[in-house]
C-alpha atoms as a PDB file:
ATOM      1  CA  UNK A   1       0.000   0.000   0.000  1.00  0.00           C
ATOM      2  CA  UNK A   2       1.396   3.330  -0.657  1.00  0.00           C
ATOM      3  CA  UNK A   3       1.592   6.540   1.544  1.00  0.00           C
ATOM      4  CA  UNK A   4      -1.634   8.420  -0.349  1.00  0.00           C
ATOM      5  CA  UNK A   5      -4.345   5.449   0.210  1.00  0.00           C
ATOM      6  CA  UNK A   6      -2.828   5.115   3.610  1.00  0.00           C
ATOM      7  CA  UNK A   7      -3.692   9.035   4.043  1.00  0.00           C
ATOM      8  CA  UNK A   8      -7.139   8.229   1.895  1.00  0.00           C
ATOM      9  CA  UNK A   9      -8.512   6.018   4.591  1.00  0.00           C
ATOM     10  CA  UNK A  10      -7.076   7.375   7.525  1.00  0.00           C
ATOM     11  CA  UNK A  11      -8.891  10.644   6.433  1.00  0.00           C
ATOM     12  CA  UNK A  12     -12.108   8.096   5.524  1.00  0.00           C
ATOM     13  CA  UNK A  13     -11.787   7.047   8.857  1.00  0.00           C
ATOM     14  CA  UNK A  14     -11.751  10.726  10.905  1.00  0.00           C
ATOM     15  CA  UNK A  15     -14.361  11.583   8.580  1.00  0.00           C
ATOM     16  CA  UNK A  16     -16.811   8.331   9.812  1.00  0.00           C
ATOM     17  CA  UNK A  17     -15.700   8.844  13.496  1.00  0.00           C
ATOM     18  CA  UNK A  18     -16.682  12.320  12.866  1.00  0.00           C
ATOM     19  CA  UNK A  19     -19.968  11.900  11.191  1.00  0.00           C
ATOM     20  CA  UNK A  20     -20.797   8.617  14.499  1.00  0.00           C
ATOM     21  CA  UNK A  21     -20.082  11.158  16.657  1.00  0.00           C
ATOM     22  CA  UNK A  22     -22.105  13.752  15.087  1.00  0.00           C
ATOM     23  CA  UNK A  23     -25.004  11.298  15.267  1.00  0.00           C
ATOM     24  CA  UNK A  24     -24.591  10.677  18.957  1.00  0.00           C
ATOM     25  CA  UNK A  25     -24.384  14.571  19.643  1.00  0.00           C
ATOM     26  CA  UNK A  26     -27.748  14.875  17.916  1.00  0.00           C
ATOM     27  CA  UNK A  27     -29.443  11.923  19.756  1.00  0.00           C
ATOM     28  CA  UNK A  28     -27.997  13.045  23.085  1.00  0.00           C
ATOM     29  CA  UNK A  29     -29.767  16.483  22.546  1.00  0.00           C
ATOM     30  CA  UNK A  30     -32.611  15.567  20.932  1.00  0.00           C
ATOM     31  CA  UNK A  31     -33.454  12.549  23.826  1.00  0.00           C
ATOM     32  CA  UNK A  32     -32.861  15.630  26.410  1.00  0.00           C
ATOM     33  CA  UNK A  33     -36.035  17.499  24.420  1.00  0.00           C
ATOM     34  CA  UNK A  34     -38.049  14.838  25.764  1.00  0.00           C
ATOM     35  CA  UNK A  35     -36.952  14.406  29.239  1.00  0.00           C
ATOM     36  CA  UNK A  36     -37.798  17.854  29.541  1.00  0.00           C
ATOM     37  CA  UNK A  37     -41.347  17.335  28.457  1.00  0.00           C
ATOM     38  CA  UNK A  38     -41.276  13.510  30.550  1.00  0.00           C
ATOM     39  CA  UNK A  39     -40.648  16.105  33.456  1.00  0.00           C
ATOM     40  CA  UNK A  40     -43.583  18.224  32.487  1.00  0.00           C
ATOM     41  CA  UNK A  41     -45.624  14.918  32.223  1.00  0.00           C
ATOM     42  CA  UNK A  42     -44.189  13.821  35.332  1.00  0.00           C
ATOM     43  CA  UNK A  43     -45.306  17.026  37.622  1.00  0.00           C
ATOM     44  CA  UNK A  44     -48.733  16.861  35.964  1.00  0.00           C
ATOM     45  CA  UNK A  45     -48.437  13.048  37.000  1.00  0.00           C
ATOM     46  CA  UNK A  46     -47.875  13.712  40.614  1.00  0.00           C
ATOM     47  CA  UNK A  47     -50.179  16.918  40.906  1.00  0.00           C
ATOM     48  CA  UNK A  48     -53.100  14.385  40.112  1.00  0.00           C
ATOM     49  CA  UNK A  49     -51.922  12.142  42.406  1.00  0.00           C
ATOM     50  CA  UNK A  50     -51.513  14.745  45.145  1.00  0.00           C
ATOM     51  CA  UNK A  51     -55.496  15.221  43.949  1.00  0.00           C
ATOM     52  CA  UNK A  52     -56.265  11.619  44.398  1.00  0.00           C
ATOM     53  CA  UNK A  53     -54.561  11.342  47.701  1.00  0.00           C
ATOM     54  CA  UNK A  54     -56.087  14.606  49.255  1.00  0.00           C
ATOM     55  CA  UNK A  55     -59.543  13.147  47.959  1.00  0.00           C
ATOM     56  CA  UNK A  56     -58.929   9.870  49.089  1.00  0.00           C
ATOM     57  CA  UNK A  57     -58.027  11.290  52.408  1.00  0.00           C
ATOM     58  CA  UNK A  58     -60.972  13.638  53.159  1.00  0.00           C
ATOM     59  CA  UNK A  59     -63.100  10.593  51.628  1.00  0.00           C
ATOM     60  CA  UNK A  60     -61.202   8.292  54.547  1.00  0.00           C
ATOM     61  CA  UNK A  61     -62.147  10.900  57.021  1.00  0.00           C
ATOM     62  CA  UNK A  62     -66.053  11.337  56.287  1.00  0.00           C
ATOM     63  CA  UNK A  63     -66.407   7.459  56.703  1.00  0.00           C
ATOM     64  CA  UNK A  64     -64.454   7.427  59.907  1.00  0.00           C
ATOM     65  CA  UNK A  65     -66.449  10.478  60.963  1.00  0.00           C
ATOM     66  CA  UNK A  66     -70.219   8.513  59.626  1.00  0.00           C
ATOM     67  CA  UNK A  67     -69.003   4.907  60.876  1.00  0.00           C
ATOM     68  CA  UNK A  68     -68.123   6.382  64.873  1.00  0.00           C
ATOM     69  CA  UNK A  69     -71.564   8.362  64.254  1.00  0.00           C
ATOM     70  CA  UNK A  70     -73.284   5.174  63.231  1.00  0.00           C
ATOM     71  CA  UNK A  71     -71.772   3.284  66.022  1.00  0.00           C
ATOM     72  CA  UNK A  72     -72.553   5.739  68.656  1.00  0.00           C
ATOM     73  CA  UNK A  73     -76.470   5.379  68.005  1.00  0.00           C
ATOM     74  CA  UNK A  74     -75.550   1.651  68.022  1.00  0.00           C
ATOM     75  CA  UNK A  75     -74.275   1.532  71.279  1.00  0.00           C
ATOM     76  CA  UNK A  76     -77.086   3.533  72.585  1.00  0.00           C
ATOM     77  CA  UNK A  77     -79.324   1.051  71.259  1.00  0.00           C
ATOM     78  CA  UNK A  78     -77.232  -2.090  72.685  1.00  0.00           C
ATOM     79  CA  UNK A  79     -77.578   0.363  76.056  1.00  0.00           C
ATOM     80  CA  UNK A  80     -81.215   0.397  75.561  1.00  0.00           C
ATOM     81  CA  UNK A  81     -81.538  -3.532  74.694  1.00  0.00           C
ATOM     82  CA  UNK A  82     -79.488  -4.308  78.031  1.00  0.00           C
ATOM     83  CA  UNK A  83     -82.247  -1.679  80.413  1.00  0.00           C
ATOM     84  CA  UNK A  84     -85.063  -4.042  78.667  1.00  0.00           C
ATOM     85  CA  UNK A  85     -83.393  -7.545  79.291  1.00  0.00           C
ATOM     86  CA  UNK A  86     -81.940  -6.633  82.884  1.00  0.00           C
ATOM     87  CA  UNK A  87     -86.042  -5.031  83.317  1.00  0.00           C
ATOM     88  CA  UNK A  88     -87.489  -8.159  81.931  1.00  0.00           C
ATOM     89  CA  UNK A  89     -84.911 -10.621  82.974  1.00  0.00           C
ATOM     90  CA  UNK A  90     -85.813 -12.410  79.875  1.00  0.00           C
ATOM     91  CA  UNK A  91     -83.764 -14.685  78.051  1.00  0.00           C
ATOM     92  CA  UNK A  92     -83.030 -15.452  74.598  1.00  0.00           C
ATOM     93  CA  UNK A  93     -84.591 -17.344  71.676  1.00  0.00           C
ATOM     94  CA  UNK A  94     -81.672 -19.647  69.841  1.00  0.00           C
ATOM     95  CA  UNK A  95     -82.248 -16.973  66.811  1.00  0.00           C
ATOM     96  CA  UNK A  96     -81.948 -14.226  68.979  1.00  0.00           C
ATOM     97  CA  UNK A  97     -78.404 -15.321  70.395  1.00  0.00           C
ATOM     98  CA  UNK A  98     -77.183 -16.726  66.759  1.00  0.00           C
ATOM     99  CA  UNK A  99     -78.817 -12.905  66.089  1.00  0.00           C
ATOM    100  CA  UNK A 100     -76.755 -11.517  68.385  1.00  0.00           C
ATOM    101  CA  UNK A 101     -73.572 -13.779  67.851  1.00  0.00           C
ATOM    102  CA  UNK A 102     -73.672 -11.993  64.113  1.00  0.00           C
ATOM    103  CA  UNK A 103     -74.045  -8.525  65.762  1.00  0.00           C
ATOM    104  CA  UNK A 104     -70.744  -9.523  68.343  1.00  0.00           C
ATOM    105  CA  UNK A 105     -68.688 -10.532  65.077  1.00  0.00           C
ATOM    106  CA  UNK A 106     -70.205  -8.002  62.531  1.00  0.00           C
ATOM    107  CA  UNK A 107     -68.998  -4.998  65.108  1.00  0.00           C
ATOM    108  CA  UNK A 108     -65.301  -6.757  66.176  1.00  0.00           C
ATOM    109  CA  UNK A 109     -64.655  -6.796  61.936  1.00  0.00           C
ATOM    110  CA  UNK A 110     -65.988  -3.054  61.325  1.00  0.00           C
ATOM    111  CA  UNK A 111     -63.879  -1.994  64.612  1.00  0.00           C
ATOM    112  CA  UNK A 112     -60.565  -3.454  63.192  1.00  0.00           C
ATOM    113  CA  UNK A 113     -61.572  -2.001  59.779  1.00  0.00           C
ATOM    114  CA  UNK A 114     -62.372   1.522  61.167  1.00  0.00           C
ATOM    115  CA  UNK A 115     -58.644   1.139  62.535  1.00  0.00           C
ATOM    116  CA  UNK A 116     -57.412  -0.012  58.865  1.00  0.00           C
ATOM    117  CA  UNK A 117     -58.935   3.083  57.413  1.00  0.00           C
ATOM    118  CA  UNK A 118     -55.917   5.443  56.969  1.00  0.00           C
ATOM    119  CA  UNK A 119     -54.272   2.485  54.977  1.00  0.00           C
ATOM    120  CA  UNK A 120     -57.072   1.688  52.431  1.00  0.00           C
ATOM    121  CA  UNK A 121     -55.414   2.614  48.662  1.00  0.00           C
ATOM    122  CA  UNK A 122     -57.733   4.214  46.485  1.00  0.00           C
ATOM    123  CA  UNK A 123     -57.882   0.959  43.910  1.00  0.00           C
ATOM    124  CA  UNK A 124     -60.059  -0.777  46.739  1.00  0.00           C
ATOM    125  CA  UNK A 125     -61.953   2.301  48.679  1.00  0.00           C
ATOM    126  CA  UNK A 126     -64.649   2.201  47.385  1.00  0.00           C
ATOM    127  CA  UNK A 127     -65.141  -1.673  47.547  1.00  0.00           C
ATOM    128  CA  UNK A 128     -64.329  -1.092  51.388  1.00  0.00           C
ATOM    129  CA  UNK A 129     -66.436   1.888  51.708  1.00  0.00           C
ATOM    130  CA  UNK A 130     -69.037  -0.079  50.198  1.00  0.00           C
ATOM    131  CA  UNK A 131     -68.769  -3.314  52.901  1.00  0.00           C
ATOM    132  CA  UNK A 132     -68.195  -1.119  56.251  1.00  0.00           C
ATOM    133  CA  UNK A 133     -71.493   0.805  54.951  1.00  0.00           C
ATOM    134  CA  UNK A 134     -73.366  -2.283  54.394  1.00  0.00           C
ATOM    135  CA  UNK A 135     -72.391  -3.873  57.523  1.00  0.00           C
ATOM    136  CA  UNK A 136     -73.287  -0.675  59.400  1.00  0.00           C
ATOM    137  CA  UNK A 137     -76.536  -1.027  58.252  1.00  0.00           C
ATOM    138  CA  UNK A 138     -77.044  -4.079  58.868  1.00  0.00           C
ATOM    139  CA  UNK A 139     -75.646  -4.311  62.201  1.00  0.00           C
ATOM    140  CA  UNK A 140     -78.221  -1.311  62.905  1.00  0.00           C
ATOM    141  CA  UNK A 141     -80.914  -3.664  62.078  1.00  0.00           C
ATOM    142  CA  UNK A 142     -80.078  -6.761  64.079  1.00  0.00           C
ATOM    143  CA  UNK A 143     -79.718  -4.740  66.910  1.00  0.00           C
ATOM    144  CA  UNK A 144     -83.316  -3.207  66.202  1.00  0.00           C
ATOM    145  CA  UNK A 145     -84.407  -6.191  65.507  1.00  0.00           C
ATOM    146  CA  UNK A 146     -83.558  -8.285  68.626  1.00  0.00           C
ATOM    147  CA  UNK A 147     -85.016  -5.125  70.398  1.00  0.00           C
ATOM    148  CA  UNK A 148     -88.495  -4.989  68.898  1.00  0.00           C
ATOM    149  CA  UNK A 149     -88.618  -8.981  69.697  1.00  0.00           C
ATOM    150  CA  UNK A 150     -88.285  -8.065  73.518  1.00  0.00           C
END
């Protein structure tokens, strides 16, 4: 090989590390366009979830507030259901004690829920909003029920 093809590729050979390098310059900036808009994306991503929490939280906080509500009234009825047995000294029907076996284990599972409340995650609130309501209610009516029996 003589000394001018030896200068022909060497020059072939700046000019394609030149021209890679180029390329990678122009990828490197252009991929840094669009982390600056993934950032942009990103804060609008964590503003909604700041949303979500906050709602999730004040929505955590009104069932707390309803269920200690609903469980006050309860207790004044379970009050008012002990005044009539202790006045009557009466004693209870098989269904009234599997009645009130349910009441017992319906109210220990929606006092260890109320205390899970905080740590509910919004994918399953409202299927747990949806069982502690339902089992409010329907605690309220055994307890009404095994009272009107009386």
């Amino acid at each position: 090989m003589n000394i001018r093809n030896l200068k022909i590729k060497l020059t072939m050979t700046k000019n394609q590390l030149f021209g890679i390098t180029l390329i990678g310059f122009c990828v490197f900036i252009f991929s840094g366009c669009g982390t600056g808009s993934q950032k942009s994306n990103d804060k609008n991503e964590a503003v909604k979830v700041n949303a979500i929490s906050e709602e999730l939280h004040q929505a955590q906080c009104d069932l707390l507030s309803k269920a200690n509500e609903e469980l006050a009234g309860i207790n004044q009825k379970v009050r008012a259901l002990n005044d009539k047995i202790h006045d009557k000294g009466g004693k209870f029907t098989d269904a009234q004690n599997a009645a009130l076996d349910n009441f017992e284990a319906k109210q220990a599972s929606i006092n260890k829920r109320m205390h899970e409340i905080k740590n509910v995650k919004q994918e399953d609130w409202e299927v747990f909003k949806t069982t502690l309501e339902n089992d409010l209610q329907e605690i309220n009516s055994i307890i009404d029920n095994i009272t009107n029996e009386l």
